[in-house]
N, C-alpha and C. Protein backbone atom coordinates (compact mmCIF):
# COMPACT_ATOMS: atom_id res chain seq x y z
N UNK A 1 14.25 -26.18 3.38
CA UNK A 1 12.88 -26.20 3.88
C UNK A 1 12.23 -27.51 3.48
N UNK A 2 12.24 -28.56 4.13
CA UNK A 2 12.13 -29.73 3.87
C UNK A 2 10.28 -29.63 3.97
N UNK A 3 9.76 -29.07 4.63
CA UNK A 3 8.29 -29.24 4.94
C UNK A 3 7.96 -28.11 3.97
N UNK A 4 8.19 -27.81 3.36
CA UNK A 4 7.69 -26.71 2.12
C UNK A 4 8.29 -26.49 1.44
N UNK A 5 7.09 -26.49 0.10
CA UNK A 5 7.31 -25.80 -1.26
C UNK A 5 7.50 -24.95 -1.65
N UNK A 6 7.87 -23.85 -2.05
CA UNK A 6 7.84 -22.88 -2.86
C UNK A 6 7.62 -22.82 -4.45
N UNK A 7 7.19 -22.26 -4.94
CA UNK A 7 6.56 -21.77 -6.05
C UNK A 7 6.84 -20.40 -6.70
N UNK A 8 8.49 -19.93 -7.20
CA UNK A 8 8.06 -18.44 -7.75
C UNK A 8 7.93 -18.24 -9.16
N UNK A 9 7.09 -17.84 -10.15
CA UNK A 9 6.82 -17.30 -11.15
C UNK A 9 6.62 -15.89 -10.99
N UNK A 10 7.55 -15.36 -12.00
CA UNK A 10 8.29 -14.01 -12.34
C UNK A 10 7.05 -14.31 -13.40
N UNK A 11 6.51 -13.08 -13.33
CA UNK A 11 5.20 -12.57 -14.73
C UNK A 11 5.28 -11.40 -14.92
N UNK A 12 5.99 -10.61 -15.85
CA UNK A 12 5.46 -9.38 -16.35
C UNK A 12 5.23 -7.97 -14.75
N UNK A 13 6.86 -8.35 -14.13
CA UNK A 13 6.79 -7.80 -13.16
C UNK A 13 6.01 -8.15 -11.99
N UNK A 14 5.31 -9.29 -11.75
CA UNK A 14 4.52 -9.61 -10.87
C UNK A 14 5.09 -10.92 -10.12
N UNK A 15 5.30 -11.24 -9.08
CA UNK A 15 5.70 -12.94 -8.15
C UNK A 15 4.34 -13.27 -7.67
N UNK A 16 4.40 -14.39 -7.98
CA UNK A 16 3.09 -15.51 -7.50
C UNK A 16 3.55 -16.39 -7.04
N UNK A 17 3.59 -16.27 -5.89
CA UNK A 17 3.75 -17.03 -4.53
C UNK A 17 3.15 -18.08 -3.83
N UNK A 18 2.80 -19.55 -4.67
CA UNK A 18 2.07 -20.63 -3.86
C UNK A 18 3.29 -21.36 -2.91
N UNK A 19 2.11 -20.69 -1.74
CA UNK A 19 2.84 -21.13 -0.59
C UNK A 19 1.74 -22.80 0.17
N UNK A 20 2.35 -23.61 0.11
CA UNK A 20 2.27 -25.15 1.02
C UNK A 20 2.74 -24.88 1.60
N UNK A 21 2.01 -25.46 3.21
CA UNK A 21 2.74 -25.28 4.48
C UNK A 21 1.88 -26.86 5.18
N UNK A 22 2.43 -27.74 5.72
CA UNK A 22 2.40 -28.96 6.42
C UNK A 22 1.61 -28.75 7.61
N UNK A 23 0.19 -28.81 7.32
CA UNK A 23 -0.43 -28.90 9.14
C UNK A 23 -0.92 -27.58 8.76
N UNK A 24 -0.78 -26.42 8.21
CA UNK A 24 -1.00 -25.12 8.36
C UNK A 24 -1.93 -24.55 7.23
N UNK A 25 -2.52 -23.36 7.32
CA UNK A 25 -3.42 -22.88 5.84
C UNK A 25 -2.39 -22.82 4.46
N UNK A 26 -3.43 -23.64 3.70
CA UNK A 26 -2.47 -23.65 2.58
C UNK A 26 -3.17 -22.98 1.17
N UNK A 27 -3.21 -21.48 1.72
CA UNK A 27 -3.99 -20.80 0.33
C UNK A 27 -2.78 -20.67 -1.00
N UNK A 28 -3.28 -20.36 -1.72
CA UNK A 28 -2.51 -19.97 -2.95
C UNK A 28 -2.63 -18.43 -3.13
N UNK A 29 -1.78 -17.64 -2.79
CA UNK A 29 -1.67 -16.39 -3.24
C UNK A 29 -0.72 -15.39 -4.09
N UNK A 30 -1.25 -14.48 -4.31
CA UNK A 30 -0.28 -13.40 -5.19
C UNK A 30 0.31 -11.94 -4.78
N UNK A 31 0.94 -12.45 -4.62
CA UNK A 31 2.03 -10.97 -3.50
C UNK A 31 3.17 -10.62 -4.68
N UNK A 32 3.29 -9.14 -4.13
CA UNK A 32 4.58 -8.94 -4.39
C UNK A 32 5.77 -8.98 -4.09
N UNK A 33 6.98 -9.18 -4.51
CA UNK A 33 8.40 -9.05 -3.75
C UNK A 33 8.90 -7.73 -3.11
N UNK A 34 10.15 -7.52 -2.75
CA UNK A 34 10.39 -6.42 -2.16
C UNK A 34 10.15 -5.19 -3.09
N UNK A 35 9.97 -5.31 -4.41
CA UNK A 35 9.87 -4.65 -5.03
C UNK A 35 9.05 -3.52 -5.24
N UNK A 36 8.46 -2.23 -4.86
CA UNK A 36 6.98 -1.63 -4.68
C UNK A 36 6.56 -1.37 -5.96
N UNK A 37 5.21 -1.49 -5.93
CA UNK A 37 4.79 -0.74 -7.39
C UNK A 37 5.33 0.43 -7.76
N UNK A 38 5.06 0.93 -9.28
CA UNK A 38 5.06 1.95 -9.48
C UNK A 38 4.42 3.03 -9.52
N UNK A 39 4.91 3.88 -8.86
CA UNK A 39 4.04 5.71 -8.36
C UNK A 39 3.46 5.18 -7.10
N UNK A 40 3.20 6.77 -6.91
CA UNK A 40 2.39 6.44 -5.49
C UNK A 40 1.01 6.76 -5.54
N UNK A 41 0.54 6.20 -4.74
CA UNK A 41 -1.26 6.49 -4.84
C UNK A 41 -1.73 6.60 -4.07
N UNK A 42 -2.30 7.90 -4.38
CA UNK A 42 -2.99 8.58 -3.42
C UNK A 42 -4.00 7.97 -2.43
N UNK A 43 -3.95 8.96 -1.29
CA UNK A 43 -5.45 7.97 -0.23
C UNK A 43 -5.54 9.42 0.61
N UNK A 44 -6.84 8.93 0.98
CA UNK A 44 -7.53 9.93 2.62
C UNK A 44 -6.50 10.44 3.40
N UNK A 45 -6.50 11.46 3.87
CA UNK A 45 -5.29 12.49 4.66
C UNK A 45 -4.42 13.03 3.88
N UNK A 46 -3.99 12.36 3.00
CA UNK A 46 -2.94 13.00 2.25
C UNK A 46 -3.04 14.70 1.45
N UNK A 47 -2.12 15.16 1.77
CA UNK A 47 -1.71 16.86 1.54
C UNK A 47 -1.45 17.09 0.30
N UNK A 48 -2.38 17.24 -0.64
CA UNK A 48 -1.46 17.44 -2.09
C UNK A 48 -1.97 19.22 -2.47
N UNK A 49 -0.97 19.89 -3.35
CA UNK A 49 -0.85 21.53 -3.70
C UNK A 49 -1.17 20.95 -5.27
N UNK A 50 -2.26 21.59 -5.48
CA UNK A 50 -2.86 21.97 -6.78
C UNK A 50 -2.68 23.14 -7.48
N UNK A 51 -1.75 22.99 -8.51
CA UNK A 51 -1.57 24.04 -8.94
C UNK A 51 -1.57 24.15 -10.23
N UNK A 52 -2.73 25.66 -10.56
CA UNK A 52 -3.41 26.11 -12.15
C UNK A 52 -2.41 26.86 -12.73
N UNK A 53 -1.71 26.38 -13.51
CA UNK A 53 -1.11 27.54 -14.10
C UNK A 53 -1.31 28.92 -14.60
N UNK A 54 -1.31 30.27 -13.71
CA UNK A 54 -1.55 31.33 -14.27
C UNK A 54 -2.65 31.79 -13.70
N UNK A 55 -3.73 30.81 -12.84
CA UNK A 55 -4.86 30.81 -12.24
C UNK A 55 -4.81 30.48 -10.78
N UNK A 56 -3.89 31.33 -10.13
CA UNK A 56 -3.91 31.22 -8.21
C UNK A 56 -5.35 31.24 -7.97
N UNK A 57 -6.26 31.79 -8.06
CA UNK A 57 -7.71 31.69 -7.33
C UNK A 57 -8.29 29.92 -7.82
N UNK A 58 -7.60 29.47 -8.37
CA UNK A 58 -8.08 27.99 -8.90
C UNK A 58 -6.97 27.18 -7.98
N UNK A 59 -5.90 27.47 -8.21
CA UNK A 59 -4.72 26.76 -7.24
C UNK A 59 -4.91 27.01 -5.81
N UNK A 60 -4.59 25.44 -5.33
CA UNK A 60 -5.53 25.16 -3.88
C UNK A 60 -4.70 23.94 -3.16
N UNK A 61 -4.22 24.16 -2.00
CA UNK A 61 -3.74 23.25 -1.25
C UNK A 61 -4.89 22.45 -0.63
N UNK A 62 -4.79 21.10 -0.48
CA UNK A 62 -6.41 20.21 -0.15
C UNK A 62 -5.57 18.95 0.82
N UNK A 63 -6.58 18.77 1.71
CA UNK A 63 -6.49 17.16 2.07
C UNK A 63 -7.78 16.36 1.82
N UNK A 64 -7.34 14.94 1.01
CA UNK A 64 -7.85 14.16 -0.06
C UNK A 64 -9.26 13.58 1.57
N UNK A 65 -10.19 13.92 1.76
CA UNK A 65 -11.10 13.73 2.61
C UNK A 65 -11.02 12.04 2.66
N UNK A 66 -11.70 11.44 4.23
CA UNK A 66 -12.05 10.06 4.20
C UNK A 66 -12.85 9.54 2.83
N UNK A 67 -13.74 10.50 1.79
CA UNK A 67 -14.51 9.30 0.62
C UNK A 67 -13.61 9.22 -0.31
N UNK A 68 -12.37 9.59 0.04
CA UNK A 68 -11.23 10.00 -1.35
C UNK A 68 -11.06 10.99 -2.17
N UNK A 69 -12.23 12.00 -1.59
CA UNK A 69 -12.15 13.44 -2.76
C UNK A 69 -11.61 14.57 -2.29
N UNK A 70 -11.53 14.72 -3.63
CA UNK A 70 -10.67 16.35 -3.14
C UNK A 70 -11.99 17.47 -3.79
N UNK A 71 -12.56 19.01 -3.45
CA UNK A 71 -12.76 19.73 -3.47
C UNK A 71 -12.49 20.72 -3.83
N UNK A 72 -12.39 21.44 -5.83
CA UNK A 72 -11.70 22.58 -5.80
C UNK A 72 -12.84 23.81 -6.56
N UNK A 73 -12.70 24.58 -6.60
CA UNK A 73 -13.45 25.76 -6.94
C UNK A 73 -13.95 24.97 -8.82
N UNK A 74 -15.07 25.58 -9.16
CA UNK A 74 -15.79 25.43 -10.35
C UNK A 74 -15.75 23.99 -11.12
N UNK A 75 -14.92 23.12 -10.07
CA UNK A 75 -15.70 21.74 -10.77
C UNK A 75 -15.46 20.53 -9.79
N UNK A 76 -15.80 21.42 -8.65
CA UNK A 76 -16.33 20.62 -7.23
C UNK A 76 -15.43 19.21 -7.32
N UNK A 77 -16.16 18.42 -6.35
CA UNK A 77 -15.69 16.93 -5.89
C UNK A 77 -14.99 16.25 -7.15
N UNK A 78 -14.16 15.65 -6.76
CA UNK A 78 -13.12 14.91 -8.30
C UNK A 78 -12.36 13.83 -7.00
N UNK A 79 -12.77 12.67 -7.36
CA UNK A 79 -12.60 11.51 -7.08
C UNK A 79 -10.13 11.44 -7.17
N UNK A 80 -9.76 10.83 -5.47
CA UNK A 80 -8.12 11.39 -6.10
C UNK A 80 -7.38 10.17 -5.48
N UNK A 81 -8.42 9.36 -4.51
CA UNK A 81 -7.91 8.11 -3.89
C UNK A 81 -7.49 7.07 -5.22
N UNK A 82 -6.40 6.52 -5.05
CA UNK A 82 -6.46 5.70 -6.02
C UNK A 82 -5.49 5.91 -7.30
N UNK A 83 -5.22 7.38 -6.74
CA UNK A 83 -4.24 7.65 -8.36
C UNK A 83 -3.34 8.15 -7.93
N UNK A 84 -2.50 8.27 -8.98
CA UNK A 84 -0.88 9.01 -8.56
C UNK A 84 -1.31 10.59 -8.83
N UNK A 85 -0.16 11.15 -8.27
CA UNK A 85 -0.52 12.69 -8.74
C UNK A 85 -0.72 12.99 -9.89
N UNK A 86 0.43 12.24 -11.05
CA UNK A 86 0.03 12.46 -12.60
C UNK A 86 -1.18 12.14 -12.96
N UNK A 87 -1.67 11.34 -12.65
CA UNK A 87 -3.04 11.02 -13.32
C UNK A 87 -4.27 11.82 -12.92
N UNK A 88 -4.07 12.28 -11.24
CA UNK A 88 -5.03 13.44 -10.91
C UNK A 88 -4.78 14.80 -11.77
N UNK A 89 -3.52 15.05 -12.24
CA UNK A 89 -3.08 16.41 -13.13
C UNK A 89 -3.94 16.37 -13.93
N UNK A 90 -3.88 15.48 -14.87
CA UNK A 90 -4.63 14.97 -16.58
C UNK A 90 -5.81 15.01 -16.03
N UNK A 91 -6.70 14.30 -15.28
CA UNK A 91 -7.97 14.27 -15.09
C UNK A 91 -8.00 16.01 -14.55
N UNK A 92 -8.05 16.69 -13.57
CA UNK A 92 -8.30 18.01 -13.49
C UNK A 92 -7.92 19.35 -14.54
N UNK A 93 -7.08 18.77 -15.41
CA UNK A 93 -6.61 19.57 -16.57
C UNK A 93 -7.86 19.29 -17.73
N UNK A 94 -8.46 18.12 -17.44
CA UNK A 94 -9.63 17.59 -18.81
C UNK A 94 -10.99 18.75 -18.00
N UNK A 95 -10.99 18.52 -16.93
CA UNK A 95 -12.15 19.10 -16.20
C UNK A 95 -12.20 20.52 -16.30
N UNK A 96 -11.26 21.35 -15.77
CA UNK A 96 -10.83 22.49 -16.19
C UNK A 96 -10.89 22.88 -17.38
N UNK A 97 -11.00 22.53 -18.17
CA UNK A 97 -11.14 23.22 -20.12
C UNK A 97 -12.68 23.79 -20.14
N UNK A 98 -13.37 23.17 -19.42
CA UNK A 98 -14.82 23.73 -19.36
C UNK A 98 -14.92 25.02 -19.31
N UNK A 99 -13.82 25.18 -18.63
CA UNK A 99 -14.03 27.04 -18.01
C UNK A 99 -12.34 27.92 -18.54
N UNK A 100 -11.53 26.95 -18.64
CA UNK A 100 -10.48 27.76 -19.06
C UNK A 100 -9.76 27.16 -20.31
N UNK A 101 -9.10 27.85 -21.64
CA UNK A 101 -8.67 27.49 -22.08
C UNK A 101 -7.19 26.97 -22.03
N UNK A 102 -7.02 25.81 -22.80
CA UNK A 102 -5.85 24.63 -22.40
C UNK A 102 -5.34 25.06 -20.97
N UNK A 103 -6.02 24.58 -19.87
CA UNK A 103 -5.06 25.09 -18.74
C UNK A 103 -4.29 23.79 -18.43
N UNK A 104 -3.01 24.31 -17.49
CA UNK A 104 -2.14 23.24 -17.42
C UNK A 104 -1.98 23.02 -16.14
N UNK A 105 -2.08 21.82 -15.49
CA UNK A 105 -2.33 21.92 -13.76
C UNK A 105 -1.11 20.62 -13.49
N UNK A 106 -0.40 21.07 -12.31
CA UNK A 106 0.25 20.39 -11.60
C UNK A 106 -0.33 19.89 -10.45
N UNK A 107 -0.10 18.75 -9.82
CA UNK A 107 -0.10 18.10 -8.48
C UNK A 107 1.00 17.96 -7.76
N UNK A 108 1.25 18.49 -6.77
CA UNK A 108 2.32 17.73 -5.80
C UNK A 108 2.07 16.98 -4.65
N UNK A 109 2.37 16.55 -4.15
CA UNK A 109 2.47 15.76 -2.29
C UNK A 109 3.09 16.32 -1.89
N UNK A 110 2.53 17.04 -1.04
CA UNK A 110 3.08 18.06 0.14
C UNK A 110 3.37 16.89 1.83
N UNK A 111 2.17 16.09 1.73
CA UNK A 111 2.67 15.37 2.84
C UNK A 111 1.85 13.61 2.57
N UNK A 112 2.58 12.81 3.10
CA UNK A 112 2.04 11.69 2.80
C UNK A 112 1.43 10.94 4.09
N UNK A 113 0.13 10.70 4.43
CA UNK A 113 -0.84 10.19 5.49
C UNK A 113 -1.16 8.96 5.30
N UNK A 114 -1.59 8.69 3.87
CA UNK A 114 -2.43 7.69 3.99
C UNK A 114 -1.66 5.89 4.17
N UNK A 115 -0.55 6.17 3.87
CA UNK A 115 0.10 4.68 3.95
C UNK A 115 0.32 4.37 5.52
N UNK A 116 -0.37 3.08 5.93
CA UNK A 116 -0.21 2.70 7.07
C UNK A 116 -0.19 1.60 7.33
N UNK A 117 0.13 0.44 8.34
CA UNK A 117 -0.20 -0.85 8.21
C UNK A 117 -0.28 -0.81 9.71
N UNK A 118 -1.02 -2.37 10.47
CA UNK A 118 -1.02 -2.70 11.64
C UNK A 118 -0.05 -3.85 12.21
N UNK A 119 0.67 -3.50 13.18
CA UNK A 119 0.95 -4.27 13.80
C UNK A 119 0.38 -4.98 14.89
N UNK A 120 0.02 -6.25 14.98
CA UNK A 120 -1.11 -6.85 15.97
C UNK A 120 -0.20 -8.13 16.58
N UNK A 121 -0.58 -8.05 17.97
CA UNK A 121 0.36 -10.03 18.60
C UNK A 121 1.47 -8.93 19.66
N UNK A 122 2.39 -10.54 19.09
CA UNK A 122 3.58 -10.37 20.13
C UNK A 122 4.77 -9.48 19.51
N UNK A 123 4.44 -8.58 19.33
CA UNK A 123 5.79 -7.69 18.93
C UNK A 123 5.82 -6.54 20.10
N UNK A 124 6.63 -5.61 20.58
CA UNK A 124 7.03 -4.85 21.21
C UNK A 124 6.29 -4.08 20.99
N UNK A 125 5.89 -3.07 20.31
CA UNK A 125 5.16 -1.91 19.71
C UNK A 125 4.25 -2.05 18.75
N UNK A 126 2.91 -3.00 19.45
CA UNK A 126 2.28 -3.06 18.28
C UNK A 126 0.86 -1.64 18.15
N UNK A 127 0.30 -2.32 17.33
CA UNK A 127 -0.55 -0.47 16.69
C UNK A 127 -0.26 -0.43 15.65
N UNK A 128 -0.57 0.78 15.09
CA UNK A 128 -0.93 1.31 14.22
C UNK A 128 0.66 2.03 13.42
N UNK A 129 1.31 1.29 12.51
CA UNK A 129 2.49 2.12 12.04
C UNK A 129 2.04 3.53 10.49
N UNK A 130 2.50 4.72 11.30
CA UNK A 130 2.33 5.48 10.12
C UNK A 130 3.65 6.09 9.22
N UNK A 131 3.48 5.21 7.84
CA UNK A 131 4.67 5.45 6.98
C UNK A 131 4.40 6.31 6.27
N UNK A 132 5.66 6.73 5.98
CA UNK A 132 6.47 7.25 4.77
C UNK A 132 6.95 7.28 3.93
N UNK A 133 7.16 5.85 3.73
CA UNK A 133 7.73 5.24 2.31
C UNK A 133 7.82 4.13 2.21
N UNK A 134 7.48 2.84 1.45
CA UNK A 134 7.32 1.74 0.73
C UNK A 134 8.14 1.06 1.99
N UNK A 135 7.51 0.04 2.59
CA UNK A 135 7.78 -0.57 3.79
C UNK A 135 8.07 -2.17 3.83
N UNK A 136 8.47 -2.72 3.84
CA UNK A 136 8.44 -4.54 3.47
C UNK A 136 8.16 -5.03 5.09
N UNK A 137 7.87 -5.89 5.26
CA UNK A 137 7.50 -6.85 6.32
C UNK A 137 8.89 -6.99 7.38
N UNK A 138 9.81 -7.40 6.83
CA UNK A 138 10.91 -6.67 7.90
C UNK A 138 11.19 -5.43 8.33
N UNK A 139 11.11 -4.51 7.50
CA UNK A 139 11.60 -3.03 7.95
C UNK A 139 10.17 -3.01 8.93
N UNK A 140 9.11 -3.23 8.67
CA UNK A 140 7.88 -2.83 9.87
C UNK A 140 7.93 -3.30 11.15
N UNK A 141 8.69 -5.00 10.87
CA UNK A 141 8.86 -5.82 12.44
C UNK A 141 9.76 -4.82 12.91
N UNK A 142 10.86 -4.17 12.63
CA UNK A 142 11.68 -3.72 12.98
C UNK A 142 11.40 -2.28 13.71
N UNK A 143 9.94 -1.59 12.80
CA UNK A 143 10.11 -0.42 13.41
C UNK A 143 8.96 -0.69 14.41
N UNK A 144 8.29 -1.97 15.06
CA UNK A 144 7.39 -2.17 15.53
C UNK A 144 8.45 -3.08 16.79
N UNK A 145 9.84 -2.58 16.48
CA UNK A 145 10.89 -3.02 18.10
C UNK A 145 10.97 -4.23 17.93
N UNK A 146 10.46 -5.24 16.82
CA UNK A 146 10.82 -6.61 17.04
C UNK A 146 10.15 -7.32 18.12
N UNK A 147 10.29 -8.93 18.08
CA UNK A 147 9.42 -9.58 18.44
C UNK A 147 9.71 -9.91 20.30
N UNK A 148 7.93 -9.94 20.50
CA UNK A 148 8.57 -10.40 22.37
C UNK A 148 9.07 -11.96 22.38
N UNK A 149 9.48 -11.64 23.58
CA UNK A 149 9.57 -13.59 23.99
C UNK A 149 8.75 -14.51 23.56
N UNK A 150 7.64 -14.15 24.00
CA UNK A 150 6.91 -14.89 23.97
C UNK A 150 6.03 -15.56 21.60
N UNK A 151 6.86 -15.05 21.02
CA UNK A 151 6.40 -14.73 19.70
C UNK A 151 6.31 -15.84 19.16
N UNK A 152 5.30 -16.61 18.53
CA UNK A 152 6.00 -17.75 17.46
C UNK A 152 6.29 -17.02 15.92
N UNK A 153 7.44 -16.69 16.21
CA UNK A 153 8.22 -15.79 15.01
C UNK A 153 7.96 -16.88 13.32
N UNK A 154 7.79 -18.06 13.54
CA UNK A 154 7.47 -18.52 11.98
C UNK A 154 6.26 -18.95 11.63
N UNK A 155 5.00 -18.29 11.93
CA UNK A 155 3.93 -18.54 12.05
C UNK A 155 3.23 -16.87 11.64
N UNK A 156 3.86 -15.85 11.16
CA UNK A 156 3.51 -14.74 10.76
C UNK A 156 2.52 -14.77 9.54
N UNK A 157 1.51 -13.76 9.88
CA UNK A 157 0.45 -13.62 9.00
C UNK A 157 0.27 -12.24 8.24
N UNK A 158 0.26 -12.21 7.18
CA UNK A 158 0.14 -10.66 6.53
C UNK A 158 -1.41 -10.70 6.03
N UNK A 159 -2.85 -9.77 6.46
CA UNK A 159 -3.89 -9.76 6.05
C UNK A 159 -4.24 -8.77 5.23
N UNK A 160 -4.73 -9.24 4.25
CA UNK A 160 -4.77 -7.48 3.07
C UNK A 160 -6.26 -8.06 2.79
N UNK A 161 -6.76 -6.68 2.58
CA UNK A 161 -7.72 -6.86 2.06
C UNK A 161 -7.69 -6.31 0.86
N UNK A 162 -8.63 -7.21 -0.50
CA UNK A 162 -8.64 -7.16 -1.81
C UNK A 162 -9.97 -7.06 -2.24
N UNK A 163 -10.23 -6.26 -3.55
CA UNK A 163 -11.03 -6.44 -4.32
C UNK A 163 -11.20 -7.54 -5.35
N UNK A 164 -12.25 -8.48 -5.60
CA UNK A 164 -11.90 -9.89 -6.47
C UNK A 164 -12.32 -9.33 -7.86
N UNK A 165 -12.91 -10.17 -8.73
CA UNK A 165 -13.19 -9.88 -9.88
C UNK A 165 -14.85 -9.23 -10.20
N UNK A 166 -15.26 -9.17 -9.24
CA UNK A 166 -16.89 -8.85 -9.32
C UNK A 166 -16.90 -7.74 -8.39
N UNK A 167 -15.86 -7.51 -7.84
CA UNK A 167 -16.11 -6.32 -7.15
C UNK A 167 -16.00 -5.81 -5.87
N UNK A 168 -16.45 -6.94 -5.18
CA UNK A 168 -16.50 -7.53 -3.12
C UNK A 168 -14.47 -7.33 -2.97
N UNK A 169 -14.76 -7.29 -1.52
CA UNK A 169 -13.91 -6.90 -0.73
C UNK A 169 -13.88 -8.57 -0.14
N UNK A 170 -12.65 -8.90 -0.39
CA UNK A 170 -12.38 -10.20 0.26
C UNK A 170 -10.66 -10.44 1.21
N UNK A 171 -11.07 -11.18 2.16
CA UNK A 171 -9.66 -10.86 2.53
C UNK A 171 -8.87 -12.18 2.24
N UNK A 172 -7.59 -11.54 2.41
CA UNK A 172 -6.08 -12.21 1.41
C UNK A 172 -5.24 -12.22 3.12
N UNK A 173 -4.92 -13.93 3.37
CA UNK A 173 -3.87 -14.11 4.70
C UNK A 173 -2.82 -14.84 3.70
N UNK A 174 -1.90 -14.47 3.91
CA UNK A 174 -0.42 -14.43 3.23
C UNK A 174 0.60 -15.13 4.68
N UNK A 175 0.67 -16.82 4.68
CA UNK A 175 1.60 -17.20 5.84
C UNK A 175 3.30 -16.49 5.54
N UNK A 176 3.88 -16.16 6.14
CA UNK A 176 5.73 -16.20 6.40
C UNK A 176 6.09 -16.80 7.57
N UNK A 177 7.30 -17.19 7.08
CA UNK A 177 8.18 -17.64 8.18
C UNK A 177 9.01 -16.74 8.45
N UNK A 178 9.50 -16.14 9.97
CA UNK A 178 10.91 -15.52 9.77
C UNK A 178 12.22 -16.26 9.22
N UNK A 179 12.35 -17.39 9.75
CA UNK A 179 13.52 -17.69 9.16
C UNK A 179 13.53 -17.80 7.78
N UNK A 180 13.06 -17.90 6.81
CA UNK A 180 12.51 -17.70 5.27
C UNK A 180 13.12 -16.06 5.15
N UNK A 181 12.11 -15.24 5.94
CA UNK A 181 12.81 -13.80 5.44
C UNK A 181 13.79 -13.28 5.75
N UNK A 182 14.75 -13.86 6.43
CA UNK A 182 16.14 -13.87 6.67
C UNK A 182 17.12 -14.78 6.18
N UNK A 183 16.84 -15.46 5.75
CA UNK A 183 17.44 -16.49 4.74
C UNK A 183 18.36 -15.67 3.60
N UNK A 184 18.84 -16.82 2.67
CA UNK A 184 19.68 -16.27 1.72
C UNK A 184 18.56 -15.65 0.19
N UNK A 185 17.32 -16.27 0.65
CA UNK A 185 16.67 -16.14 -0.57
C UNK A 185 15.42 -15.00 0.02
N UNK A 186 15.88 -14.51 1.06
CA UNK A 186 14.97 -13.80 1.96
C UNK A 186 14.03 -12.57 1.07
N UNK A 187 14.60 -12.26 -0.14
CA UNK A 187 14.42 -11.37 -0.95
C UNK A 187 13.11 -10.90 -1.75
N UNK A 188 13.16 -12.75 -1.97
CA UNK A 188 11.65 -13.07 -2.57
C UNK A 188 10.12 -13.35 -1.73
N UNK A 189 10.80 -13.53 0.21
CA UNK A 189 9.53 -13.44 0.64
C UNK A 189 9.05 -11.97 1.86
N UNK A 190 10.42 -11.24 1.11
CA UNK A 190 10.12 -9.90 2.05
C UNK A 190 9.29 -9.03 1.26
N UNK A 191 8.10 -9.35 1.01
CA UNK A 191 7.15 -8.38 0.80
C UNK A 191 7.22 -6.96 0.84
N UNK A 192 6.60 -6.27 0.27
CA UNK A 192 6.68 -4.81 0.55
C UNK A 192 4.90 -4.61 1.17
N UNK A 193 4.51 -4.05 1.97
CA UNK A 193 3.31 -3.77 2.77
C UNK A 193 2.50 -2.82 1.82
N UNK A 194 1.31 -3.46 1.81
CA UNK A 194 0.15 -2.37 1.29
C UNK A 194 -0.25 -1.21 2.65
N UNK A 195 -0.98 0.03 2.00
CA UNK A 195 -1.55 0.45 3.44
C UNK A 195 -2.57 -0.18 3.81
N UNK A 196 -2.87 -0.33 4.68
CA UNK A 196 -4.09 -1.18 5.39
C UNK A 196 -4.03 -2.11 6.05
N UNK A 197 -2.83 -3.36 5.56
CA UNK A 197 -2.19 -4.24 5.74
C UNK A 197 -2.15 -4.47 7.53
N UNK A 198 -2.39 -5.94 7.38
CA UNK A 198 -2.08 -6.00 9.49
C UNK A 198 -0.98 -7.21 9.38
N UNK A 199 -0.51 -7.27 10.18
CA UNK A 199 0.91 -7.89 10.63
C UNK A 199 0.42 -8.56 11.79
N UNK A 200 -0.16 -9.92 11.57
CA UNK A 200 -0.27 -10.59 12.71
C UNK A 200 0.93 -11.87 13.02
N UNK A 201 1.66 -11.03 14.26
CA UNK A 201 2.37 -12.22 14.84
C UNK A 201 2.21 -13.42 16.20
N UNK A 202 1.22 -14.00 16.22
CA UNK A 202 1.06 -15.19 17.16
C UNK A 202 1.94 -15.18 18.88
């Protein structure tokens, strides 16, 4: 890649990715590799079974509403976007002591909604992809039928939107090349997709 740099620093599980590109936007950003975080986290639609140990009239199958909450008998709205199931357990097990002694509550995922990304441009099937499991930027071109004729395939844009340090919602454009993510080192720029994420291909 004679017209670009790369930049990877391995941190404490994290790749930071300053990408230079010749003629083109040259932000500095921080992505991850194919690698997905750890656990899954919860969002809006998603199906999770709450369950009180010993207490069925408390145990409650829910979908996590558009503000992120879930709804259960004697200690109402409890905030669930955002966390893995373990951590919703512990928080509804702290809440629950109010009224029952040491109770012990499980979470499961009964069904998973909220992970999604967009496909936008020249791909075959673009819209709205709804996943199932930890997705990278190729597996999505792929299930989005791959690119039309007409595509400039190394000019791909990944848009996420982020929270900064004060709080605001700012958005994050992440350039790729295909030939980069098919390469021998393809590894480090096949991303894994946030939900929300749009896939703009030119």
């Amino acid at each position: 890649m004679s017209n670009k740099v790369w930049h990877v620093v391995a941190a404490m599980g994290v790749v930071a990715l300053s990408l230079f590109s010749a003629g083109c936007l040259k932000p500095d950003v921080m992505v991850s590799p194919g690698q997905p975080e750890e656990g899954f986290f919860l969002g809006p639609e998603d199906v999770i079974d709450v369950v009180v140990w010993k207490n069925p009239d408390l145990s409650k199958e829910v979908v996590i509403r558009p503000d992120g909450k879930i709804s259960l008998p004697l200690i109402g709205d409890i905030p669930a976007q955002g966390r893995t199931a373990d951590q919703l357990a512990k928080d509804l097990a702290e809440r629950f002591k109010a009224f029952k002694e040491n109770p012990s509550v499980s979470v499961n995922v009964v069904s998973v909604n909220s992970y999604f990304v967009f496909m936008v441009g020249e791909v075959n099937k673009p819209g709205k992809l709804q996943l199932k499991s930890y997705t990278t930027i190729l597996q999505a071109l792929s299930l989005a039928e791959g690119f039309t004729q007409f595509a400039s395939r190394n000019d791909l844009r990944v848009v996420r939107s982020m929270v900064d340090e004060n709080g605001k919602m700012k958005e994050l454009r992440i350039p790729l090349r295909y030939d980069d993510l098919i390469s021998e080192e393809g590894g480090v720029y096949n991303i894994t997709l946030k939900t929300g994420d749009t896939v703009i291909v030119p």
